[in-house]
Structures are given as structure tokens and as C-alpha cells.
Protein backbone atom coordinates (compact mmCIF):
# COMPACT_ATOMS: atom_id res chain seq x y z
CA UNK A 1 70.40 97.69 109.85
CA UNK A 2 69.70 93.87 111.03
CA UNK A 3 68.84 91.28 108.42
CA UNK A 4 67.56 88.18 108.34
CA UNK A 5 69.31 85.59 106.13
CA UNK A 6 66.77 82.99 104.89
CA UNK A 7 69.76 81.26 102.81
CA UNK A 8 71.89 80.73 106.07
CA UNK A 9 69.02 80.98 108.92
CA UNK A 10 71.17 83.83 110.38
CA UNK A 11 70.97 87.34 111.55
CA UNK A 12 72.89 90.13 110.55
CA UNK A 13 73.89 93.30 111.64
CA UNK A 14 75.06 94.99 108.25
CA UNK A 15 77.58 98.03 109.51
CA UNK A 16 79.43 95.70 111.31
CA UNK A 17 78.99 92.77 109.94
CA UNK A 18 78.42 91.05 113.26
CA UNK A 19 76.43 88.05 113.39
CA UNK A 20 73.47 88.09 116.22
CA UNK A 21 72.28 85.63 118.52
CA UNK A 22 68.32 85.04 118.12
CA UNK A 23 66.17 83.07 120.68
CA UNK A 24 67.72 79.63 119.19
CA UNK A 25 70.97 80.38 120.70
CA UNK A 26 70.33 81.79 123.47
CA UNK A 27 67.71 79.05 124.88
CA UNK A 28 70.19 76.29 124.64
CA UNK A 29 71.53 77.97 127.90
CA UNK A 30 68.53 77.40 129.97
CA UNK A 31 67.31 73.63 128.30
CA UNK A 32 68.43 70.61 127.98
CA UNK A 33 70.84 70.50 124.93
CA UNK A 34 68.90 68.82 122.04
CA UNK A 35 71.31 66.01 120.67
CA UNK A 36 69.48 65.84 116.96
CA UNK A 37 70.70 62.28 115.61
CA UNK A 38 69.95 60.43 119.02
CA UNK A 39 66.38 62.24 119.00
CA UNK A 40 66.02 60.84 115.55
CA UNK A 41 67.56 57.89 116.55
CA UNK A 42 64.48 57.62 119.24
CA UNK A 43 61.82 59.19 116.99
CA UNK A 44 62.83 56.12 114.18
CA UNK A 45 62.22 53.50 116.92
CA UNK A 46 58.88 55.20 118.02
CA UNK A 47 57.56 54.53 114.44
CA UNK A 48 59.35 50.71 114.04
CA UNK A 49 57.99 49.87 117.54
CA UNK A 50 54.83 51.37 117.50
CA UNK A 51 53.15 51.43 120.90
CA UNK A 52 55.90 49.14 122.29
CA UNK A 53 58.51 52.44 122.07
CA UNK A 54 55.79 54.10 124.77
CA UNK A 55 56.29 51.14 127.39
CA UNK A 56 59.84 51.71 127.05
CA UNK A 57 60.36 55.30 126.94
CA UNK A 58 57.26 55.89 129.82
CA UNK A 59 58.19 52.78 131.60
CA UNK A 60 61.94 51.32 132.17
CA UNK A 61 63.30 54.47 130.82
CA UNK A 62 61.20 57.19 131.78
CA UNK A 63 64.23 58.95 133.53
CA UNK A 64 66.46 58.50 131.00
CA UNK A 65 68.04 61.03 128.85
CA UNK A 66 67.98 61.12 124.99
CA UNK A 67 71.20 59.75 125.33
CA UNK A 68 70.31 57.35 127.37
CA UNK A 69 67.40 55.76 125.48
CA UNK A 70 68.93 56.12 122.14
CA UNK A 71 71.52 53.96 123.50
CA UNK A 72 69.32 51.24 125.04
CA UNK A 73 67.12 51.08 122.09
CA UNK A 74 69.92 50.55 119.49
CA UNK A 75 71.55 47.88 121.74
CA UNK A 76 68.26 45.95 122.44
CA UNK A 77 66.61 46.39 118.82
CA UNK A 78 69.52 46.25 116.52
CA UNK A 79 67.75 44.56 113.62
CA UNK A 80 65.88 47.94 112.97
CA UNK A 81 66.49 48.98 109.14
CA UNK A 82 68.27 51.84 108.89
CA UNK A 83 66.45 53.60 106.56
CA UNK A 84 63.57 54.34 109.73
CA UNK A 85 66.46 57.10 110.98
CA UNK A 86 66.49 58.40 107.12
CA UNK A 87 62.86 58.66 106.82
CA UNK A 88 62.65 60.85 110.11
CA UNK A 89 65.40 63.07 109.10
CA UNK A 90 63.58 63.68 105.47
CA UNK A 91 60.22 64.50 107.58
CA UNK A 92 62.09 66.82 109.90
CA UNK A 93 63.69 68.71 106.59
CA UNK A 94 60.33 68.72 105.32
CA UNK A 95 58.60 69.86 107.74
CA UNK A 96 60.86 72.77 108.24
CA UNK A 97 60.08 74.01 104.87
CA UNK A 98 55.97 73.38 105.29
CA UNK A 99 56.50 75.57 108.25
CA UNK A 100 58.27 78.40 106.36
CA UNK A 101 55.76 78.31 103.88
CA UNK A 102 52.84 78.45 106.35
CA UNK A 103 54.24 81.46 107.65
CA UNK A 104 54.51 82.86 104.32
CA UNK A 105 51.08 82.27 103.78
CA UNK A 106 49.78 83.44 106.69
CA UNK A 107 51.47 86.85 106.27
CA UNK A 108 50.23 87.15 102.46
CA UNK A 109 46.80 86.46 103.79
CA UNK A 110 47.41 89.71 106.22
CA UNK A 111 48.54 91.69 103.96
CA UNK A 112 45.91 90.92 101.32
CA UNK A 113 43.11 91.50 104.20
CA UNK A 114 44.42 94.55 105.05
CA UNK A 115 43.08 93.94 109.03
CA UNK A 116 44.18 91.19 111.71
CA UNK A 117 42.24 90.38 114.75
CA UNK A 118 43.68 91.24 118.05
CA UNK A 119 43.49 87.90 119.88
CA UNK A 120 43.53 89.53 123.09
CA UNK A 121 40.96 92.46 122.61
CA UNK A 122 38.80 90.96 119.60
CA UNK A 123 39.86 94.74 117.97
CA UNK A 124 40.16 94.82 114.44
CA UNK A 125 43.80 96.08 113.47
CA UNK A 126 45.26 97.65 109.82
CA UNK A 127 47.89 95.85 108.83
CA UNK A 128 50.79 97.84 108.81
CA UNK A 129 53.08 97.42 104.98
CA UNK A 130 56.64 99.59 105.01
CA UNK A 131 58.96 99.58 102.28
CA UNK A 132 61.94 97.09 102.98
CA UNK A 133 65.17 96.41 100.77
CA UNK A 134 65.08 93.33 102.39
CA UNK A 135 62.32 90.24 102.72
CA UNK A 136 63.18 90.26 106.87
CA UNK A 137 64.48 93.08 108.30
CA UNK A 138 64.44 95.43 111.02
CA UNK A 139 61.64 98.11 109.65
CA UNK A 140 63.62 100.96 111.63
CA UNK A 141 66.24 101.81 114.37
CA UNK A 142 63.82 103.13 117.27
CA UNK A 143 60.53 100.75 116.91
CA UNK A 144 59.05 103.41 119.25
CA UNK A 145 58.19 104.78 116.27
CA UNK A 146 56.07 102.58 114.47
CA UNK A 147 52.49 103.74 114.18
CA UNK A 148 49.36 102.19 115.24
CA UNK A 149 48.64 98.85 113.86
CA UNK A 150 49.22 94.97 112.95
CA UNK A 151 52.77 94.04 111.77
CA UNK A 152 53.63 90.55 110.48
CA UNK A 153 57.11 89.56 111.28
CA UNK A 154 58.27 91.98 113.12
CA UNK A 155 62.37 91.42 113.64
CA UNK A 156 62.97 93.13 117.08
CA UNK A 157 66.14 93.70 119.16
CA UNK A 158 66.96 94.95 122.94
CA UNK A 159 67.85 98.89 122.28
CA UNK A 160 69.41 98.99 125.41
CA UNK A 161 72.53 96.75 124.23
CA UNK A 162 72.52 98.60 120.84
CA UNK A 163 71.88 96.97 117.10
CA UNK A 164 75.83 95.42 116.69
CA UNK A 165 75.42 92.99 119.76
CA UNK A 166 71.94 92.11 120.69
CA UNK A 167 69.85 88.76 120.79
CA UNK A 168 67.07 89.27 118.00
CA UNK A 169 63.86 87.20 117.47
CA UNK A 170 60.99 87.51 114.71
CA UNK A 171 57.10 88.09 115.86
CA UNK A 172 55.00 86.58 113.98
CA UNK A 173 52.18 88.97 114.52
CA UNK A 174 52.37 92.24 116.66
CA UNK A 175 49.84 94.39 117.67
CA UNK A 176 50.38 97.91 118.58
CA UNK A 177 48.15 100.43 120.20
CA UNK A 178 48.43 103.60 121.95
CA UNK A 179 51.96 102.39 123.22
CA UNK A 180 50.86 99.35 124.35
CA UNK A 181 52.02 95.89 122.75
CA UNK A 182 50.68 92.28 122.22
CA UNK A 183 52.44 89.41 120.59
CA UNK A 184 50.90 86.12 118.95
CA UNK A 185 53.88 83.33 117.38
CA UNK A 186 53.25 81.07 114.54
CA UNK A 187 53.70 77.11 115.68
CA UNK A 188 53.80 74.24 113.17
CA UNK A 189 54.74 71.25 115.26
CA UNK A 190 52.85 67.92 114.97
CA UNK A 191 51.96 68.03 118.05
CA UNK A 192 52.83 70.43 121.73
CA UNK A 193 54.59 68.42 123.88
CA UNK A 194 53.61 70.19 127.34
CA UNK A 195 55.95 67.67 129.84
CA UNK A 196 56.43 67.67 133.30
CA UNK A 197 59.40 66.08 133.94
CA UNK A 198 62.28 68.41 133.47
CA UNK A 199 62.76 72.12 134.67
CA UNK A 200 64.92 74.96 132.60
CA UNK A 201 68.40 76.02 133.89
CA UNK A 202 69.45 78.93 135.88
CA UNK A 203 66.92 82.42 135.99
CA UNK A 204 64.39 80.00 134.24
CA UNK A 205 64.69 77.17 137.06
CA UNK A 206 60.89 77.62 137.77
CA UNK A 207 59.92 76.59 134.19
CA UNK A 208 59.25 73.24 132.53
CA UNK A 209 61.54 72.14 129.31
CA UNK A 210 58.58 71.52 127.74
CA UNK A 211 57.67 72.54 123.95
CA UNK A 212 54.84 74.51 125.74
CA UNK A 213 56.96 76.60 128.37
CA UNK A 214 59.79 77.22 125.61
CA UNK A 215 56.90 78.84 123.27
CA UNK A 216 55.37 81.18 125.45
CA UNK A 217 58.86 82.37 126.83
CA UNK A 218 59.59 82.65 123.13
CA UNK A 219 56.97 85.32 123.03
CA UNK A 220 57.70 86.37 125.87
CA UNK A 221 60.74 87.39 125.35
CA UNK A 222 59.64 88.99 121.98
CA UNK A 223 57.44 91.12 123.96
CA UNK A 224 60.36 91.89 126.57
CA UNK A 225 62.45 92.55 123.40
CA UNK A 226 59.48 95.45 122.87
CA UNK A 227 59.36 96.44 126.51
CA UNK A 228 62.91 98.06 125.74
CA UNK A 229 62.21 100.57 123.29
CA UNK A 230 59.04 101.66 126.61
CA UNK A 231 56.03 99.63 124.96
CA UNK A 232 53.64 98.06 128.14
CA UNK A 233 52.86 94.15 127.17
CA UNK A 234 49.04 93.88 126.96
CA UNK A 235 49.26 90.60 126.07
CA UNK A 236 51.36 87.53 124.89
CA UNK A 237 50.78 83.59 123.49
CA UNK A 238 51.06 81.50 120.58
CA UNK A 239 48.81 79.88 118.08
CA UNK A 240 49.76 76.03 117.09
CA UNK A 241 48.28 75.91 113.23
CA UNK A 242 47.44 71.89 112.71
CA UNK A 243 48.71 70.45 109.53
CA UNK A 244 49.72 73.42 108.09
CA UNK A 245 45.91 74.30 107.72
CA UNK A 246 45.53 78.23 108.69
CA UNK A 247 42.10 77.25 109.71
CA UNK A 248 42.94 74.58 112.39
CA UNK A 249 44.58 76.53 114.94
CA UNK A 250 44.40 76.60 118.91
CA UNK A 251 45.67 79.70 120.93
CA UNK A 252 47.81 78.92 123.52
CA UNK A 253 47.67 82.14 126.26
CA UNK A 254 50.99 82.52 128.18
CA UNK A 255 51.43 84.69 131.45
CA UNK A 256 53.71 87.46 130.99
CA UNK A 257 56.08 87.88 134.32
CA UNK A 258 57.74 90.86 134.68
CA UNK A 259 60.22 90.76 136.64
CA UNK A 260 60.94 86.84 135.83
CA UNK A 261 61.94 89.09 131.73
CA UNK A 262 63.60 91.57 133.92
CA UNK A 263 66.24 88.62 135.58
CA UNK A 264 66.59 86.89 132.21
CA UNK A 265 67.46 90.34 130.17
CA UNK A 266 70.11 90.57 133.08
CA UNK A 267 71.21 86.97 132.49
CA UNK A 268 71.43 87.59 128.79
CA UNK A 269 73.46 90.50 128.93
CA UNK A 270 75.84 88.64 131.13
CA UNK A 271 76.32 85.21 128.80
CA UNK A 272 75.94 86.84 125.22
CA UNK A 273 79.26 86.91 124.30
CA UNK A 274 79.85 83.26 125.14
CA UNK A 275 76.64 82.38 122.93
CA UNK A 276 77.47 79.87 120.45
CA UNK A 277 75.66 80.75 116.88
CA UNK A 278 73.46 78.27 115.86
CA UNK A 279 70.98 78.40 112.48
CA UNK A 280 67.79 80.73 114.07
CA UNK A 281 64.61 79.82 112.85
CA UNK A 282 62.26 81.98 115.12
């Protein structure tokens, strides 16, 4: 059985007590490591400088790292007030728990529907409701078993490298028909940053490290995740919901490559021991 921890943003595999990597730790591989106090460090002077910080960062620094910039800034505007850096931190907390509440909602809103639309097909799904002992868990060992049907959060894992050491990720919303598979994330960010400037690392060299790119091969590798238990994709993207408002959302439609899953399944296998654990939000 594989758990999700809300408490400690962790999975869990409960017979062994092992805990699992989930598409948080296993991305940092392939991206540029996110350094969180110089990006709020950055995002602080963004709001004290207004459309100044834009000059800078898109100007003079526009190939500089986080790092980098974070560095220049505090050197160059040191009478900044401190409590800019506070007030992003509190938004970042805050939006963290919007977002898990949006998700929340949306799923309530499923189940008391009883029917999702199939982005893909415009089909009508029932929404599929199995007895758990736990809020988020894995609903049962072989998922080639699930019937027909719409399932919100759906905690999948590769069955090829067995329940006590897999990666692990949460769909949002999965449709299943006639052993064929589509998969739709939830996305709460203010905004989709969809940059140009940067590639991924290694197998995912032909990818930008954009918010964009890293949310599609989210669901992507969901959908992969799917592919190993014999479902055929059908269909994968994500749908950005705008100020937490179910009813302002856009669709974003991602291109499922094959063999591009196949090479980073292979990579995964090979690194997964040497993951480091982070908290796993997906």
C-alpha cells in the first residue's frame, strides 16, 4: 500500500516503510536547481522596483542565474526593507495552501456531479468513488484493474520497479476507457512562465526549463506512469485555474512522445537510488 502524507508532503510505501520519490524529486535532476531564498530574494525586488526589476533582470542580467541576480540586486539596492523578502515568503506559504484547497474543491465538485468531461473527446465520464482507509492512496496494486471511468487523484506508480521503490505522482483527473488513458493536472500558479532561455538536463536536453515544459512532462510522466500497468495514452495536458476560480481556467495540450517517456523511465531507473527526498506536492 502507498500513501500520501498531507502532514509531511511525503509518500509512503507502508510494508516497508520506504519513503518514495514523486515527480518533485526526481525533476531536480533534469532542471536547474531552484535556490528558494535567492528566488525570493529576486521576487521581493520585482515588487520594490516595480518595472525597473524588468530592465535589470531582461536587460544587464538577462543571462544571469538566480544566483547571480540575487546577488547584484542586494549589492546595488541595499536600502530595500527587509520585510519585502517576508511578505513574498508569506504569499508563497499561502498560496500553497489556496492551491491545496482548490484541488480539494475541484474533486468535491466531481464527486458531487457524479460525471467529468473528457477534455480530449468531449465524452461524458462517471466519476469513479472506491472505499479508501486513507484520504490519498493508491486505490489498488494492479491499476489494470480499475473499471471504466473518471478518477480524481489518482496516486500511480511504475509496476515494473514494484510498489517499495518506485517514483509516484498524483493525477489530478484520469480518464479511463476501454484500456485507453488520458490525463488532465490541476495548476494554480499566478501566472505560466513558458521561457526560452534554458534547456533541461540529460534525456530531457531537448526541453525548455520552463514552468510550461515541466507541466506537461509532469503529465506526461503520469500517463507513462499508466503506460506500465499496458494502458495506451489517448491524451495528456494541464489546466491552469486563475485565481483559484474553478471557472477561469485555460487548457494547456501537451504532446505525448513515446519513446522520449521510454529514455526517461530508463534514466529513472538508473538515478533513483541517488534521489534526494524532497517535500512532493504533485
Amino acid at each position: 500500500m502507498i500513501i500520501f502524507s498531507e502532514k509531511e508532503h511525503k509518500y509512503k510505501h507502508l510494508e516497508s516503510g520506504n519513503i518514495l520519490k514523486g515527480w518533485t524529486s526526481l525533476i531536480k535532476n533534469y532542471t536547474e536547481t531552484f535556490n528558494l531564498e535567492k528566488q525570493a530574494i529576486c521576487s521581493a525586488y520585482s515588487n520594490y522596483l516595480g518595472p525597473k526589476y524588468r530592465g535589470i533582470k531582461f536587460g544587464k542580467m538577462v543571462d544571469a542565474s538566480v544566483d547571480e541576480l540575487a546577488e547584484y540586486l542586494l549589492s546595488a539596492y541595499p536600502e530595500m526593507p527587509t520585510h519585502y523578502i517576508d511578505e513574498v515568503k508569506y504569499e508563497w506559504d499561502y498560496a500553497a495552501i489556496l492551491g491545496s484547497e482548490t484541488h480539494l474543491e475541484a474533486e468535491m465538485k466531481s464527486y458531487e456531479r457524479g460525471y467529468e468531461i473528457n477534455p480530449f473527446t468531449d465524452e461524458e465520464f462517471q466519476v469513479i468513488k472506491m472505499d479508501k482507509q486513507y484520504d490519498n492512496q493508491l486505490l489498488m496494486d494492479d491499476l489494470s484493474n480499475l473499471p471504466d471511468g473518471y478518477y480524481p487523484e489518482l496516486l500511480v506508480y511504475d509496476y515494473s520497479m514494484g510498489q517499495g521503490n518506485t517514483p509516484v505522482t498524483m493525477i489530478d483527473k484520469c480518464f479511463i476507457k476501454g484500456g485507453v488513458v488520458w490525463i488532465d493536472d490541476f495548476k494554480t500558479n499566478k501566472a505560466i512562465w513558458a521561457g526560452k532561455d534554458k534547456m533541461m538536463k540529460g534525456v530531457l536536453s531537448s526541453l525548455y526549463d520552463s514552468t510550461e515544459e515541466k507541466y506537461k512532462l509532469q503529465a506526461c510522466f503520469g500517463a507513462k506512469l499508466m503506460s506500465t500497468f499496458g494502458f495506451k495514452v489517448g491524451g495528456v495536458g494541464f489546466t491552469h485555474i486563475k485565481d483559484y476560480n474553478l471557472n477561469k481556467t485555460k487548457f494547456y495540450l501537451a504532446k505525448y512522445d513515446e519513446d522520449l517517456m521510454s529514455k526517461f523511465q530508463e534514466d529513472w531507473k538508473r538515478i533513483y537510488d541517488k534521489l534526494e527526498i524532497v517535500n512532493e506536492t504533485d
